[in-house]
Protein backbone atom coordinates (compact mmCIF):
# COMPACT_ATOMS: atom_id res chain seq x y z
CA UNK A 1 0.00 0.00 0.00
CA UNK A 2 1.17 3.82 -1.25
CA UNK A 3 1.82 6.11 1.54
CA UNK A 4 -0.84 8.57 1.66
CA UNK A 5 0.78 12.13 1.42
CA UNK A 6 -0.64 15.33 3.03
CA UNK A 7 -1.76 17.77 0.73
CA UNK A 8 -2.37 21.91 0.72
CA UNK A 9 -4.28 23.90 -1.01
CA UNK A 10 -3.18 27.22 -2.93
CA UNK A 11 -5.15 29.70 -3.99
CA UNK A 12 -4.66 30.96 -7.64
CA UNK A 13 -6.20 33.66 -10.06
CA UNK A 14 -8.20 33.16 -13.01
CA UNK A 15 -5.34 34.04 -14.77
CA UNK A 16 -3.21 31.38 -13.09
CA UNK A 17 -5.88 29.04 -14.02
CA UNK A 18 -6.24 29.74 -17.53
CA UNK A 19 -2.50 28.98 -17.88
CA UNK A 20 -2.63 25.63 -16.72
CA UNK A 21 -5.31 24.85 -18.60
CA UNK A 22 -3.58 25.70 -21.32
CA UNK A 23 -0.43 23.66 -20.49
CA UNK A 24 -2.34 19.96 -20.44
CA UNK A 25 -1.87 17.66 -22.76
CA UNK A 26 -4.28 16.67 -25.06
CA UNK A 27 -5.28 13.05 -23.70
CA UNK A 28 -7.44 13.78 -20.91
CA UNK A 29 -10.45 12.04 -20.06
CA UNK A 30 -13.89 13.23 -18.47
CA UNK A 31 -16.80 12.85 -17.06
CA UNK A 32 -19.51 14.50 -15.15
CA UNK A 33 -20.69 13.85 -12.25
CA UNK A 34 -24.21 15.30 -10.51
CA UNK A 35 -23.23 15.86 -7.12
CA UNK A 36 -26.40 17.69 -5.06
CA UNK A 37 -28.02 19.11 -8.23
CA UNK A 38 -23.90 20.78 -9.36
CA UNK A 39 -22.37 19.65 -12.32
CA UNK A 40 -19.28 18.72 -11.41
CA UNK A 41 -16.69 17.53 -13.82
CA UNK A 42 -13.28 15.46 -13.43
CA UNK A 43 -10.48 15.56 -15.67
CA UNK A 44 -7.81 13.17 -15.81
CA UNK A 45 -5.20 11.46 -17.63
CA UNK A 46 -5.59 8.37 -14.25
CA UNK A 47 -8.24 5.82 -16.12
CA UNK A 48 -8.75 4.07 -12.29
CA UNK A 49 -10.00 7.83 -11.43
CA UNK A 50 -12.35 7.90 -14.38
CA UNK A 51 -13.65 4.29 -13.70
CA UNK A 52 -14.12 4.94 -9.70
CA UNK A 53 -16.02 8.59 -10.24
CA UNK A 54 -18.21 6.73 -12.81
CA UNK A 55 -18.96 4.13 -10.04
CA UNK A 56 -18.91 6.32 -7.35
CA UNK A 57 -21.12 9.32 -8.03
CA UNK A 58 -24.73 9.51 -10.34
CA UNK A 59 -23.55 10.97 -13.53
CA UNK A 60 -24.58 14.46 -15.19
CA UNK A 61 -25.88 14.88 -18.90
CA UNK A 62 -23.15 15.90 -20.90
CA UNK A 63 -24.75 18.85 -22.48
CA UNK A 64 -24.46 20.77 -18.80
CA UNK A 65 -21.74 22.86 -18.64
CA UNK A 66 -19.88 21.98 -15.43
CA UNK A 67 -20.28 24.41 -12.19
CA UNK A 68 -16.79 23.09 -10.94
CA UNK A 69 -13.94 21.27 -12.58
CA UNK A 70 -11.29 18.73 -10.88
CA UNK A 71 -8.27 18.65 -13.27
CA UNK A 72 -5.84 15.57 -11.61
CA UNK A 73 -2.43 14.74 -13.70
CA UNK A 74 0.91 13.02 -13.37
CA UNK A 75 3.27 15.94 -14.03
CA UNK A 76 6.95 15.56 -13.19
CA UNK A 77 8.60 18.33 -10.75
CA UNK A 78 5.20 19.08 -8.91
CA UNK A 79 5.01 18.72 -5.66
CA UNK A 80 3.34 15.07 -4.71
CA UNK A 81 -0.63 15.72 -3.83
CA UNK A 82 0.02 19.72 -5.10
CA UNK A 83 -3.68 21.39 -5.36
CA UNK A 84 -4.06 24.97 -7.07
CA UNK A 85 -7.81 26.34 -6.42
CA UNK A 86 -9.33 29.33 -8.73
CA UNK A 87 -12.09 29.92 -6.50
CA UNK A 88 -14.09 31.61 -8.78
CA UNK A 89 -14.47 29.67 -11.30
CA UNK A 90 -14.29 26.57 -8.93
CA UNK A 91 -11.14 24.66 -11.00
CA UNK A 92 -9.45 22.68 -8.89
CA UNK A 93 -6.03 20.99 -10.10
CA UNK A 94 -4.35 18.37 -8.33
CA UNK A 95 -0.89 16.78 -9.48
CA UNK A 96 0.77 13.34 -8.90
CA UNK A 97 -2.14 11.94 -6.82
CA UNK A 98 -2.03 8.69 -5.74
CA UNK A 99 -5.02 8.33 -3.82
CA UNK A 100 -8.50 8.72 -4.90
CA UNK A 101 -10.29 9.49 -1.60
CA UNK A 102 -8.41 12.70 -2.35
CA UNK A 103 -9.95 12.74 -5.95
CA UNK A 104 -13.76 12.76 -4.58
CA UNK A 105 -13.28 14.80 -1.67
CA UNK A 106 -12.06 17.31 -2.97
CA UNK A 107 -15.03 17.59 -5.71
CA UNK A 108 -17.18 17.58 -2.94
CA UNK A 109 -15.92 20.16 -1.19
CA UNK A 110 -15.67 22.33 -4.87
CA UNK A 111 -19.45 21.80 -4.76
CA UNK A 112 -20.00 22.49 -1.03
CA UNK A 113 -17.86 25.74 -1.54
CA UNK A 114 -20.47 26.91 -4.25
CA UNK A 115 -23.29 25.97 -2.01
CA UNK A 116 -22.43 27.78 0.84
CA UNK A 117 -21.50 30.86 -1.14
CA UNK A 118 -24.78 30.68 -2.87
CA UNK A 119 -27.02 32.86 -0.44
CA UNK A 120 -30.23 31.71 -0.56
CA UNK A 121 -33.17 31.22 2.36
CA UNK A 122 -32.21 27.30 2.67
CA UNK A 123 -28.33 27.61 2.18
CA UNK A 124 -26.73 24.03 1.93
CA UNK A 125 -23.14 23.34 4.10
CA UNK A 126 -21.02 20.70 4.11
CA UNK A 127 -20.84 18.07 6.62
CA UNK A 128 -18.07 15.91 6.72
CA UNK A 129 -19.44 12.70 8.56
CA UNK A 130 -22.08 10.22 8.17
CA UNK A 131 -26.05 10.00 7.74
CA UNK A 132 -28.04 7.32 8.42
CA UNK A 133 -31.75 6.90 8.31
CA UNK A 134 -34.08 5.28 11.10
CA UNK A 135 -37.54 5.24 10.71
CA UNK A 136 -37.29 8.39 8.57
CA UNK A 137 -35.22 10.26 11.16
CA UNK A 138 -31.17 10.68 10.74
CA UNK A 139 -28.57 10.08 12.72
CA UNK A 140 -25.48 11.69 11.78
CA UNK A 141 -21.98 10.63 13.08
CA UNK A 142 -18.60 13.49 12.89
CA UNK A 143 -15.44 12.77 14.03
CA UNK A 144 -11.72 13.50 13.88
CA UNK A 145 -9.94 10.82 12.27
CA UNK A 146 -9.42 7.99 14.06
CA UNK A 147 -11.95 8.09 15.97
CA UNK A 148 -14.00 5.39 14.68
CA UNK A 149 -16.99 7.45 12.42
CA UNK A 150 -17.17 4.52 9.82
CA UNK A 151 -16.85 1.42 11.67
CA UNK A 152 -19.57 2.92 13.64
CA UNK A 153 -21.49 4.17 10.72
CA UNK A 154 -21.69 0.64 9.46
CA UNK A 155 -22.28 -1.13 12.47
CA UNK A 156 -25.87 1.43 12.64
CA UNK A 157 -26.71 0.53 8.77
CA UNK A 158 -27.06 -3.13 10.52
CA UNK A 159 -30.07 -2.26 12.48
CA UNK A 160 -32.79 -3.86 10.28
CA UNK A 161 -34.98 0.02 10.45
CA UNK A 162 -31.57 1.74 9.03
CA UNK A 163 -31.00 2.94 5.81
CA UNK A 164 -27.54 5.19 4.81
CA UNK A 165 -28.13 8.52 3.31
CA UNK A 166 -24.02 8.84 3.37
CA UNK A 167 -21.02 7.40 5.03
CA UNK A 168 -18.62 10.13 4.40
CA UNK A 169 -20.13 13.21 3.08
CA UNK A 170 -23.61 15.14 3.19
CA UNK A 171 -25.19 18.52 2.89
CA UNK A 172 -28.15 19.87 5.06
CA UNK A 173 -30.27 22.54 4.55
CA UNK A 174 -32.35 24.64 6.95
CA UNK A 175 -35.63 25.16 7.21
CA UNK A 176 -37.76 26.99 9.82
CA UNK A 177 -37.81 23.59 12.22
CA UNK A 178 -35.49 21.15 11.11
CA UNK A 179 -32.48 20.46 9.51
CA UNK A 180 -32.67 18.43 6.05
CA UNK A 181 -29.53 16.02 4.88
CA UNK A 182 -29.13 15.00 1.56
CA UNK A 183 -27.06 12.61 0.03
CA UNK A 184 -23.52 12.97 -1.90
CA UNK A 185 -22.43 10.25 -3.41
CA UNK A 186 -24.36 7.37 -5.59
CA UNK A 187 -21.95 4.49 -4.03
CA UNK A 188 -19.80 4.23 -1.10
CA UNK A 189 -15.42 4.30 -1.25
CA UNK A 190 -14.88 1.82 1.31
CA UNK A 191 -11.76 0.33 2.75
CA UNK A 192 -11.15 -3.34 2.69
CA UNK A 193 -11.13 -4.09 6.42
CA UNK A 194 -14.50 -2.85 7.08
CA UNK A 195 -15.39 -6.69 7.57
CA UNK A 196 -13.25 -7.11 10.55
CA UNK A 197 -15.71 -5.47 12.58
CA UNK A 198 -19.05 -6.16 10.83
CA UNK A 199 -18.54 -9.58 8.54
CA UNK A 200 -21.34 -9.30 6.60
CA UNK A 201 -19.65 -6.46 4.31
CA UNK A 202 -16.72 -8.86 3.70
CA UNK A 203 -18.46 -10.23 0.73
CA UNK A 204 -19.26 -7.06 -0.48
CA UNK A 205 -15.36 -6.35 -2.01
CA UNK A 206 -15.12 -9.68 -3.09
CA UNK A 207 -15.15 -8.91 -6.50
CA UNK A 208 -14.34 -5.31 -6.82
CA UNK A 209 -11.25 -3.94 -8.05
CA UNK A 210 -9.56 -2.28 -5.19
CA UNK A 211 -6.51 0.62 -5.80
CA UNK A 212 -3.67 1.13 -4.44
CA UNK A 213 -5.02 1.97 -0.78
CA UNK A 214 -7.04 -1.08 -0.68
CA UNK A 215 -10.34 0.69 -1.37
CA UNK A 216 -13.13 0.29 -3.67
CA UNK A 217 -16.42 1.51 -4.49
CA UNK A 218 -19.43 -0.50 -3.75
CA UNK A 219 -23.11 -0.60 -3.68
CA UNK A 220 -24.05 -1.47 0.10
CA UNK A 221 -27.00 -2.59 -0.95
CA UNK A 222 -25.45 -5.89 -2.15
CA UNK A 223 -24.70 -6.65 1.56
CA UNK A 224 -27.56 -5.52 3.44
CA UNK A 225 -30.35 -5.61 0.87
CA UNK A 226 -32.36 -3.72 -1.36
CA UNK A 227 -34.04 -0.33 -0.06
CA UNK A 228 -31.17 0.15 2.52
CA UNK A 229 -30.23 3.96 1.05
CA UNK A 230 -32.01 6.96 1.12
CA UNK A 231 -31.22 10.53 0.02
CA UNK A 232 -32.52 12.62 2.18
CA UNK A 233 -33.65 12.58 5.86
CA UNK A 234 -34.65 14.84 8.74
CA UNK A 235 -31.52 15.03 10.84
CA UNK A 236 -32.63 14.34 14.60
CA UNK A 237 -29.65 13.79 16.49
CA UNK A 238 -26.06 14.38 15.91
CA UNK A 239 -22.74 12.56 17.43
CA UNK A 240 -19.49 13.78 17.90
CA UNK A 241 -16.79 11.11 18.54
CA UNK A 242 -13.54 11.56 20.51
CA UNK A 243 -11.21 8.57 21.19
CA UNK A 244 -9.17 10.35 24.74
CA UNK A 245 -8.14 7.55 27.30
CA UNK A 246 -7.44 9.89 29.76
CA UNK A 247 -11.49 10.92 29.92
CA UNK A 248 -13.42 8.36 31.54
CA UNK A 249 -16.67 9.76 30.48
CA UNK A 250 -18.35 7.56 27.63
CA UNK A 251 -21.38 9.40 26.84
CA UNK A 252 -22.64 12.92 27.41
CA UNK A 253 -25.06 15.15 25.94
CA UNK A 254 -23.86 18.56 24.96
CA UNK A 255 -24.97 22.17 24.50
CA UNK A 256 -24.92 23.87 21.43
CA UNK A 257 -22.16 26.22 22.50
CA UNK A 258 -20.34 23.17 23.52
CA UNK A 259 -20.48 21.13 20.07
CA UNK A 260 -19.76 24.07 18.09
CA UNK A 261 -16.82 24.97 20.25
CA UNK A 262 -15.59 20.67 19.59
CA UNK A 263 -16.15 21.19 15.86
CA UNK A 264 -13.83 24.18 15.99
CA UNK A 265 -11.14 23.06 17.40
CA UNK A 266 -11.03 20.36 14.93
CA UNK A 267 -11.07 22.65 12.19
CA UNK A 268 -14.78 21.32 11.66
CA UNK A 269 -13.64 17.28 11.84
CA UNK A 270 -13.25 18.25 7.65
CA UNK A 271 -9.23 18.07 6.16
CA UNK A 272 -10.98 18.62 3.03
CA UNK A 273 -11.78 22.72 2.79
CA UNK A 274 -10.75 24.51 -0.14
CA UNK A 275 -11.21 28.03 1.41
CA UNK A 276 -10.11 28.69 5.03
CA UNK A 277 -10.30 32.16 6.17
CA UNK A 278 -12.63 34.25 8.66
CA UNK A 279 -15.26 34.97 6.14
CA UNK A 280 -15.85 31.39 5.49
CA UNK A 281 -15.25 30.07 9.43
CA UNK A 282 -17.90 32.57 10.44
CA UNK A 283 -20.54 30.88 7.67
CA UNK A 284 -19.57 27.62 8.88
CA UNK A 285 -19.99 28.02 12.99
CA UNK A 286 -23.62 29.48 12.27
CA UNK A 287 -24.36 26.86 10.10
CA UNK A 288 -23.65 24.14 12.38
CA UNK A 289 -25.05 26.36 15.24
CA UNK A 290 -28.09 26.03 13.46
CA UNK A 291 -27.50 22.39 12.85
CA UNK A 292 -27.14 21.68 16.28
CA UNK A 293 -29.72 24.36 17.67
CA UNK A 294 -31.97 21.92 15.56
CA UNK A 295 -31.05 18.45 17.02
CA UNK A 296 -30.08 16.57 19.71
CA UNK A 297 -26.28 16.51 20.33
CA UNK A 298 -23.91 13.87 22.23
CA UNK A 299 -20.37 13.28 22.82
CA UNK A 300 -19.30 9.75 22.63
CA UNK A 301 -15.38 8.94 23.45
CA UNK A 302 -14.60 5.73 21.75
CA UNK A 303 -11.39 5.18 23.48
CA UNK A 304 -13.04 2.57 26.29
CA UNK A 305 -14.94 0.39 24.58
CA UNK A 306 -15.59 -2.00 21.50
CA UNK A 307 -16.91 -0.99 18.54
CA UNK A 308 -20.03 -3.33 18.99
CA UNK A 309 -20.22 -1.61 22.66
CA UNK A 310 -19.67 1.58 21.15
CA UNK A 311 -22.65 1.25 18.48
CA UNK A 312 -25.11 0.14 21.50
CA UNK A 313 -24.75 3.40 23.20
CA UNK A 314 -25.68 4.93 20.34
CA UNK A 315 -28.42 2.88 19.88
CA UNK A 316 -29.74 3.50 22.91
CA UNK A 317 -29.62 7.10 22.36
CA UNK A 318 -31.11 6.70 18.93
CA UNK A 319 -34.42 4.29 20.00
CA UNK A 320 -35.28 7.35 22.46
CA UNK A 321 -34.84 9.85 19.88
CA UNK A 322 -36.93 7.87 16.96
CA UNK A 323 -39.06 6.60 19.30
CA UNK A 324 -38.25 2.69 18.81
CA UNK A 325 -40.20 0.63 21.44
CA UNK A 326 -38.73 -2.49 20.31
CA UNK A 327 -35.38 -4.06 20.99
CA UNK A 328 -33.38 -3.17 17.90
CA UNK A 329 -32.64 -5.91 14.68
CA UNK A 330 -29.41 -6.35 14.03
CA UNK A 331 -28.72 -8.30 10.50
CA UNK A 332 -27.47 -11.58 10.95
């Protein structure tokens, strides 16, 4: 398995952008992608890119001009993972990537940068986390790295009421009472070892071509059945995860102020933001102020326990928030 290298972002004009455009080669591939009604559009001269975006996201008519562009290519004396942004016309180009978790969240964040610019009465903002449906209310799950967000969000899409609106990536909106999330991505980008914890996705790589990081993309629904996705659902409660073995505290329910204050000082549990300055903080903390103003939010340090320990606190929480009387189904 390649090393996955850290990449930075750096701004760039339109004028910057028009010269690299005109510096590619002529080989390049496309497609387009529909990702939350935006036409976004990857070019690439990587054919495992092509073939994993086609797989991993609905696709977009071709006669739609693109809102946002990702440009990756192998050229020689960049900078591994280097990523040039023209904001304004929402190019992104990123050279001698290796990875293509990279590759689709950075297009997602292209598209959530639009969104959030685009003032409107129900603004969409990025979440970076998970969604899952139960009984038509959604749990979501955000989390620093490492801290567990999609063994967990797996282990939930077991309970026989859940269906996944995302495992990685989703967008609310705001209305006057609730908080809507809506789906990113048409298939999942899942690692191989996601089995080890819940064996009945094992099968589900089985015959899918994985890259270099062990990763493919895959329709859950060929492991837990049809009707298991959905894309959209009323978010009801919300769960930030920690993994700290010095705090003996599993489980606590927090304050707005509180949650908002967690997600910023992990730089919104989201590696993947194009733009980073005060303007764009500020839109961000009221947007998940409202998000959690909305919903009920907990704290849940994973350091202590199991993951199948882990996933029965939350669904404890989540049968008193959804009002489930019964004991909850797990799949076999």
């Amino acid at each position: 398995m390649k090393k996955i290298e850290p990449y930075s972002v750096e701004p760039i004009t339109i004028e910057e952008k028009d010269r690299l455009l005109d510096d590619l080669p002529k080989y390049f591939t496309s497609n387009k992608a529909d990702i939350h009604g935006m036409c976004v559009e990857l070019v690439t001269d990587e054919n495992q890119f092509k073939e994993m975006w086609e797989d991993n996201f609905h696709s977009m008519s071709e006669y739609i001009r693109p809102h946002a562009r990702i440009i990756t290519h192998e050229k020689p004396g960049e900078t591994v993972n280097t990523v040039y942004y023209d904001q304004v016309t929402k190019t992104v180009f990123i050279y001698n990537c290796n990875y293509y978790g990279y590759v689709k969240s950075i297009a997602l964040a292209a598209a959530g940068d639009f969104l959030e610019d685009y003032h409107s009465v129900h603004n969409r903002y990025s979440v970076h986390g998970s969604c899952i449906d139960i009984k038509g209310r959604g749990c979501a799950i955000i989390a620093p790295s490492g801290s567990g967000k999609t063994t967990l969000s797996y282990g939930l899409l077991l309970l026989k009421e859940a269906k996944l609106v995302s495992d990685d990536w989703f967008y609310v909106q705001s209305t006057d009472t609730d908080i809507v999330a809506h789906a990113s991505e048409m298939n999942s980008y899942i690692r191989e070892d996601i089995g080890d914890n819940w064996s009945i996705f094992k099968r589900l790589l089985e015959d899918v071509k994985l890259d270099e990081q062990h990763r493919g993309i895959v329709d859950v629904e060929l492991a837990v059945g049809k009707m298991k996705t959905r894309d959209t659902t009323i978010l009801r409660s919300v769960f930030l995860l920690k993994r700290d073995g010095n705090d003996a505290t599993r489980l606590r329910k927090l304050k707005t102020a509180e949650a908002v204050e967690f997600l910023v000082q992990h730089d919104f549990c989201n590696p993947h933001q194009l733009m980073r300055n005060e303007y764009k903080k500020t839109l961000r903390i009221e947007a998940f102020k409202d998000v959690f103003k909305k919903t009920s939010v907990y704290l849940l340090n994973t350091a202590h326990d199991t993951p199948k320990k882990s996933r029965q606190k939350l669904i404890e929480v989540i049968k008193e928030e959804v009002g489930l009387k019964n004991e909850a189904r797990i799949l076999p």
